[in-house]
PDB file of N, CA and C in Angstrom:
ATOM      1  N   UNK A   1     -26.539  48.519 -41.269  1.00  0.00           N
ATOM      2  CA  UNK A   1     -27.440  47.415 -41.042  1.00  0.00           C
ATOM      3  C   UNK A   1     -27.630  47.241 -39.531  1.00  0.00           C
ATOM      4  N   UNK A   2     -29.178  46.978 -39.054  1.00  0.00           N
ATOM      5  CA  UNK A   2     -29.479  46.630 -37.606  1.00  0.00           C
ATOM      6  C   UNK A   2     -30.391  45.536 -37.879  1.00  0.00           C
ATOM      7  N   UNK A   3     -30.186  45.379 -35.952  1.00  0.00           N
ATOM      8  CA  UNK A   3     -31.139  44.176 -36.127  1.00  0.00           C
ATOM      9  C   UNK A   3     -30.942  43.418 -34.900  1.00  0.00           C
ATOM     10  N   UNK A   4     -31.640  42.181 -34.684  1.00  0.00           N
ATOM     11  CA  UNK A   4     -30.825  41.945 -33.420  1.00  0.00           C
ATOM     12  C   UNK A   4     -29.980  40.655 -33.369  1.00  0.00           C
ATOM     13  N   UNK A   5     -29.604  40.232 -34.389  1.00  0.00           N
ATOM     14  CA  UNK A   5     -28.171  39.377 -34.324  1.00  0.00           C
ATOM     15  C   UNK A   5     -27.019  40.570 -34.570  1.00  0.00           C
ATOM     16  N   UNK A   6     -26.920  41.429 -34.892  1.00  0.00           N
ATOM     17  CA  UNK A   6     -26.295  42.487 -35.464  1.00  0.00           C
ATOM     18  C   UNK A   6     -25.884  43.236 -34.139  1.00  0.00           C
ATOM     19  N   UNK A   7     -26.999  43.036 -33.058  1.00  0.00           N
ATOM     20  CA  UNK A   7     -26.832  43.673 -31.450  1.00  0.00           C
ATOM     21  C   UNK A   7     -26.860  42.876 -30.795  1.00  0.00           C
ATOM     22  N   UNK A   8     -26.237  41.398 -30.753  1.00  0.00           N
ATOM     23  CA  UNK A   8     -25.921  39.931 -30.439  1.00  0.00           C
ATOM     24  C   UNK A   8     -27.325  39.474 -29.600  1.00  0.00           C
ATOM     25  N   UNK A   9     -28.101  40.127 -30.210  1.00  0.00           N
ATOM     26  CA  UNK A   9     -29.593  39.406 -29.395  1.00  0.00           C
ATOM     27  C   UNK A   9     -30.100  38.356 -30.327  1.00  0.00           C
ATOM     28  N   UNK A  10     -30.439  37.009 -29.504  1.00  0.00           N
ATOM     29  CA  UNK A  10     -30.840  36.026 -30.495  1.00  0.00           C
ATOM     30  C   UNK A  10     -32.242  35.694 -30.723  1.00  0.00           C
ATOM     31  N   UNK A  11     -32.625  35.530 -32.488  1.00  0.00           N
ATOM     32  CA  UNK A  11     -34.181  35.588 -32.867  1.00  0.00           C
ATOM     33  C   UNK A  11     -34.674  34.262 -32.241  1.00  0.00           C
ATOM     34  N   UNK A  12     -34.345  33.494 -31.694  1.00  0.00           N
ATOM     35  CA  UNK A  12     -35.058  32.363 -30.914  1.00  0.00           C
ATOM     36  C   UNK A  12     -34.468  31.676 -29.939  1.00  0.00           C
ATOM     37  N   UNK A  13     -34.981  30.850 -28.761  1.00  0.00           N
ATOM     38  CA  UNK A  13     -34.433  30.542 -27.965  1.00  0.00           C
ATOM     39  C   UNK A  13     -35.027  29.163 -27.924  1.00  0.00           C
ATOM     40  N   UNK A  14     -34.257  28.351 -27.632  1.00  0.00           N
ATOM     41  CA  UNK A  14     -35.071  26.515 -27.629  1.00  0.00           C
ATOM     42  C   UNK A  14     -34.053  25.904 -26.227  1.00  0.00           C
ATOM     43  N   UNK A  15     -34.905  25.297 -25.644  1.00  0.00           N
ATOM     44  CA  UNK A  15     -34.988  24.651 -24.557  1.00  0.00           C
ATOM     45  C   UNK A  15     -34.228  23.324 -25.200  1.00  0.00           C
ATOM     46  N   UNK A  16     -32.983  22.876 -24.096  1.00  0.00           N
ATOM     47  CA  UNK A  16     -32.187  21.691 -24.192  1.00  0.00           C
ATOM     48  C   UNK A  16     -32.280  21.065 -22.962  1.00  0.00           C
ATOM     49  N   UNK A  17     -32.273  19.672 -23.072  1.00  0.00           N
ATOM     50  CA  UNK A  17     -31.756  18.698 -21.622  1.00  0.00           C
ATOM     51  C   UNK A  17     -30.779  19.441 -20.730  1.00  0.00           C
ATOM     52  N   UNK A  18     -29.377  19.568 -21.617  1.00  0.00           N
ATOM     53  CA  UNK A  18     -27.579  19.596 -21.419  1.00  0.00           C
ATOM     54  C   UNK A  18     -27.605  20.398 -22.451  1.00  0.00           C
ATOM     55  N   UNK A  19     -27.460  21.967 -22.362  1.00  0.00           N
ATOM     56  CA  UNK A  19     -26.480  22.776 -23.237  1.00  0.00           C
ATOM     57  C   UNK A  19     -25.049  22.142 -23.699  1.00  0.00           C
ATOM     58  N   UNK A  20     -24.438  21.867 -22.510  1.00  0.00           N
ATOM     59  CA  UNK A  20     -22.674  21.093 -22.918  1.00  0.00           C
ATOM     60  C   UNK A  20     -23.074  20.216 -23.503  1.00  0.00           C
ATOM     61  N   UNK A  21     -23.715  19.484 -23.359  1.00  0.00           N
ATOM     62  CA  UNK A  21     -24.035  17.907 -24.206  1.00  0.00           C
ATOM     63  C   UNK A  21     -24.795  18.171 -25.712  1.00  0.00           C
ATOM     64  N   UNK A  22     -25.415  19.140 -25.569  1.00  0.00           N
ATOM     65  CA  UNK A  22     -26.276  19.350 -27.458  1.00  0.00           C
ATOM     66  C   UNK A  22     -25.226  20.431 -28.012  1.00  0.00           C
ATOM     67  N   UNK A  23     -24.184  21.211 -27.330  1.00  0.00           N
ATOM     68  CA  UNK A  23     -23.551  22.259 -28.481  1.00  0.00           C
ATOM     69  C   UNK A  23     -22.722  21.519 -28.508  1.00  0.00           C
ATOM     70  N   UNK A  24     -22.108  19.988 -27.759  1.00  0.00           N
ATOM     71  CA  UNK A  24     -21.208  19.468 -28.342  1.00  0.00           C
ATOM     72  C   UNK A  24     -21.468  18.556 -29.143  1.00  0.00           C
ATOM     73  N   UNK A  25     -22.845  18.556 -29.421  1.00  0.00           N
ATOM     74  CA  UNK A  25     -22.993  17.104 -30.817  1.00  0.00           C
ATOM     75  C   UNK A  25     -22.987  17.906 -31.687  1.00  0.00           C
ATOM     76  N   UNK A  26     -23.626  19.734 -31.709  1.00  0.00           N
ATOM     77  CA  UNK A  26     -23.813  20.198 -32.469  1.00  0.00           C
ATOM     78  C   UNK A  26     -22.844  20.766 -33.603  1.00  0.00           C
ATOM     79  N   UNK A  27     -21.570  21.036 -32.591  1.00  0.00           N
ATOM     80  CA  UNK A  27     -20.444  21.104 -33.049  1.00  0.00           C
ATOM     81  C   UNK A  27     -19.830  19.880 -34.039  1.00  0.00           C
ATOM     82  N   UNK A  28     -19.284  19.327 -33.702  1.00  0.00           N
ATOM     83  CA  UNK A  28     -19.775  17.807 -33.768  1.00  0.00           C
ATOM     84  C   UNK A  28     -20.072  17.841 -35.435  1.00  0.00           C
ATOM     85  N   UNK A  29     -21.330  18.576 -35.853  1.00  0.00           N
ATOM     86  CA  UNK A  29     -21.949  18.485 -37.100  1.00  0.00           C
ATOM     87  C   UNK A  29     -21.577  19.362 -37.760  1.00  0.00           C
ATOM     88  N   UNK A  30     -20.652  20.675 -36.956  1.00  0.00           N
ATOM     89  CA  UNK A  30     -20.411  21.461 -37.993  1.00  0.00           C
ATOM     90  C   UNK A  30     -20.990  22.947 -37.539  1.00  0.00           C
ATOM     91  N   UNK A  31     -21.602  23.233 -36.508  1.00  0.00           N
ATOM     92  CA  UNK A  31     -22.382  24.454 -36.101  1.00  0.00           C
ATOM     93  C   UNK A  31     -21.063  25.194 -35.282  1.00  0.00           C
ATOM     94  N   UNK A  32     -21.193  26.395 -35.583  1.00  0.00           N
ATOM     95  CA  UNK A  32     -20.331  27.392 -35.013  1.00  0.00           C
ATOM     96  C   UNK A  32     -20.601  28.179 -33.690  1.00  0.00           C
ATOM     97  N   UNK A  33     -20.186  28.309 -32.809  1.00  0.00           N
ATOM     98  CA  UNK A  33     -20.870  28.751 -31.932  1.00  0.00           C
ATOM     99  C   UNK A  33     -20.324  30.276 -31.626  1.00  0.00           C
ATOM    100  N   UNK A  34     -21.333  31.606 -31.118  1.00  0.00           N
ATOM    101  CA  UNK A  34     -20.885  32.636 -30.929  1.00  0.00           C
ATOM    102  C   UNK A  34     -20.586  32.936 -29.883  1.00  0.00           C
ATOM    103  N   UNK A  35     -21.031  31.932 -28.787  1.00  0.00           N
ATOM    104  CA  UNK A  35     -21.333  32.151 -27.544  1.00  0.00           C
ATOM    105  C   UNK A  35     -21.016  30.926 -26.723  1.00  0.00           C
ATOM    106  N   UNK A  36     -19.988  30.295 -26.141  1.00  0.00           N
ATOM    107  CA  UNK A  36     -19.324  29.012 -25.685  1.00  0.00           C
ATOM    108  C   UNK A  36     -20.607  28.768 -24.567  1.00  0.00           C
ATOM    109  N   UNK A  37     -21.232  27.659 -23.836  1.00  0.00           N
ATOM    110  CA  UNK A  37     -21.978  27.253 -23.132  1.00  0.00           C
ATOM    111  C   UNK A  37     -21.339  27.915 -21.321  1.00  0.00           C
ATOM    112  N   UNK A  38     -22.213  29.131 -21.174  1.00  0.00           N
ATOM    113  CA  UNK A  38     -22.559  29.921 -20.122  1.00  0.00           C
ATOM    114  C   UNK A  38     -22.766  29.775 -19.074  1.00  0.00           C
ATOM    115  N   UNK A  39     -22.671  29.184 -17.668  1.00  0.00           N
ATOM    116  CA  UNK A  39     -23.363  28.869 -16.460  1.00  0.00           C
ATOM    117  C   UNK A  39     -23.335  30.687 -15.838  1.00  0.00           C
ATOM    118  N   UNK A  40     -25.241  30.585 -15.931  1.00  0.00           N
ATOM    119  CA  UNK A  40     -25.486  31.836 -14.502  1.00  0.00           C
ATOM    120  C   UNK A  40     -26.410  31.594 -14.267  1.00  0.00           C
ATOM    121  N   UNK A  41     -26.002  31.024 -12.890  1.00  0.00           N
ATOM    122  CA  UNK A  41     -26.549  30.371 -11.719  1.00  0.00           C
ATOM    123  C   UNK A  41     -27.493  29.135 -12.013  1.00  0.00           C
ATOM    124  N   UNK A  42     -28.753  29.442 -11.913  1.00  0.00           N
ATOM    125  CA  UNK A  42     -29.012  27.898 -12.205  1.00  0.00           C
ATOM    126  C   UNK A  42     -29.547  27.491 -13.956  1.00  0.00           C
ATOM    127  N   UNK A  43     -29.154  28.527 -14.209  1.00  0.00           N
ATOM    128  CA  UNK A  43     -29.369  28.462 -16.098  1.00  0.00           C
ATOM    129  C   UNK A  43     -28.193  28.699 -16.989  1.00  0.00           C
ATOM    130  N   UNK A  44     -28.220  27.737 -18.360  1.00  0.00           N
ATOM    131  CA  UNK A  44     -27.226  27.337 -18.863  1.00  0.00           C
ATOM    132  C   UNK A  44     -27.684  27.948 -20.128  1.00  0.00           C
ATOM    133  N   UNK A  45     -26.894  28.918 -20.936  1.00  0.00           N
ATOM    134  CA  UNK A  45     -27.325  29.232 -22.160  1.00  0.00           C
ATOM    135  C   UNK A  45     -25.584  28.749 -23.212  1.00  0.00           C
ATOM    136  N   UNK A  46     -26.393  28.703 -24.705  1.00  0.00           N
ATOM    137  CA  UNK A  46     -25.248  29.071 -25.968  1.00  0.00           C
ATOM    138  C   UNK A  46     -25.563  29.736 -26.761  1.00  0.00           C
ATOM    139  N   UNK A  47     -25.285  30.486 -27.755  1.00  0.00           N
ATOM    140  CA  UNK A  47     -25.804  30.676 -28.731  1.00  0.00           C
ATOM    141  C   UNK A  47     -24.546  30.431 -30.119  1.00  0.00           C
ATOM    142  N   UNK A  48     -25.362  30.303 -31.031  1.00  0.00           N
ATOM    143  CA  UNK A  48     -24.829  29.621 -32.313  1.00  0.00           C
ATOM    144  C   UNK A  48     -25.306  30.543 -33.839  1.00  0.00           C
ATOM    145  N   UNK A  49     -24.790  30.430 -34.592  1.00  0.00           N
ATOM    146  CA  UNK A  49     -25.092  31.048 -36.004  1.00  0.00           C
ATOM    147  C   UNK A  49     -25.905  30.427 -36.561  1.00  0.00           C
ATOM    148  N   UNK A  50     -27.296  30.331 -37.528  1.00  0.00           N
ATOM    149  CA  UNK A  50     -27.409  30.286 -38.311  1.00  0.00           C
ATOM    150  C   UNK A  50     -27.215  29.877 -39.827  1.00  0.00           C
ATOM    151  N   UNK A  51     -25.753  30.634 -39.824  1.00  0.00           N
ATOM    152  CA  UNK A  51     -25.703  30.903 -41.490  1.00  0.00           C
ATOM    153  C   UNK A  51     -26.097  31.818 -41.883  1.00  0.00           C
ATOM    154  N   UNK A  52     -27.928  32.142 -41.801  1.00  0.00           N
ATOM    155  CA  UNK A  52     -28.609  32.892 -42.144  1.00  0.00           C
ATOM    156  C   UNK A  52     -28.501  34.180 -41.568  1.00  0.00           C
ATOM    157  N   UNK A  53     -28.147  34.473 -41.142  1.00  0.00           N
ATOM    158  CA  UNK A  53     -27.566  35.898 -40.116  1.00  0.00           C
ATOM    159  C   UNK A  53     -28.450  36.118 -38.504  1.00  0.00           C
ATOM    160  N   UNK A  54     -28.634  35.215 -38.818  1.00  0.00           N
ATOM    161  CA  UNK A  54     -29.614  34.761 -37.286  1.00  0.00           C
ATOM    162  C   UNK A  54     -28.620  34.211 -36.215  1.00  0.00           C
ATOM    163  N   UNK A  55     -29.136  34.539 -34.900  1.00  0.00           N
ATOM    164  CA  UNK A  55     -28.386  34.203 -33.878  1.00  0.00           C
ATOM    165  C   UNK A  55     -29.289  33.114 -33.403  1.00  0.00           C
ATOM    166  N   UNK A  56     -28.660  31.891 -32.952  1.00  0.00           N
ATOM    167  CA  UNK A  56     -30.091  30.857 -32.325  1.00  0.00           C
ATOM    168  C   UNK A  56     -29.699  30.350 -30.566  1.00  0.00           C
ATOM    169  N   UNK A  57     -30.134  30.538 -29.731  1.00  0.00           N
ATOM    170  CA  UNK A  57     -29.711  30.305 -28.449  1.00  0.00           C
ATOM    171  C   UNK A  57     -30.781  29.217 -28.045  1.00  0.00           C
ATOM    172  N   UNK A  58     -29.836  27.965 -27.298  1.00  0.00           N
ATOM    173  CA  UNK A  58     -29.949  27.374 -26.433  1.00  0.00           C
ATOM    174  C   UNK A  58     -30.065  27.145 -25.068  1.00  0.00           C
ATOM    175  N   UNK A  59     -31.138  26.739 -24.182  1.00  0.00           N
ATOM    176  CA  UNK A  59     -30.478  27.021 -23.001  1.00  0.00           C
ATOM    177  C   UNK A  59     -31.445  26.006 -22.364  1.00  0.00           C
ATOM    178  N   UNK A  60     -30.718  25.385 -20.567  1.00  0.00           N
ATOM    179  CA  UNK A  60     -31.580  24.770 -20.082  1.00  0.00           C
ATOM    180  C   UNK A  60     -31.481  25.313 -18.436  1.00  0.00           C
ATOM    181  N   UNK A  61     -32.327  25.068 -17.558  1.00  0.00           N
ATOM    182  CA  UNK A  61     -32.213  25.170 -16.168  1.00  0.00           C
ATOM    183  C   UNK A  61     -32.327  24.266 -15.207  1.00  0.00           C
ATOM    184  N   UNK A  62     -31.539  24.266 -14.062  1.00  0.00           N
ATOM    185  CA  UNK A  62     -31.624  23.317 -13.160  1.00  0.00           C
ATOM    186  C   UNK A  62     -32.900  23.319 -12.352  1.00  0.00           C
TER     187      UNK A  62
END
């Protein structure tokens, strides 16, 4: 099987205020994360599961 959660590339990316502040409510609810909240340089990414075998990344910039 391929694909690109499978090659840790994620099928969407959505814009947050605070990465630390939304993967920790998100957590919070129960979301797993694959990818702990990232600082490089002035951009902040996470990424998280699905369920669905989808990878979903977060991220915001200063």
């Amino acid at each position: 099987m391929t694909g690109p959660a499978t090659n840790g590339i994620p099928a969407v990316s959505f814009a947050v205020d605070n990465v630390h502040a939304e993967s920790d409510r998100l957590r919070e609810l129960g979301v797993q994360f694959v990818q702990e909240p990232l600082e490089m340089g002035q951009v902040t990414t996470a990424v998280l599961n699905d369920t669905c075998g989808n990878l979903i990344q977060i991220v915001h910039s200063e």
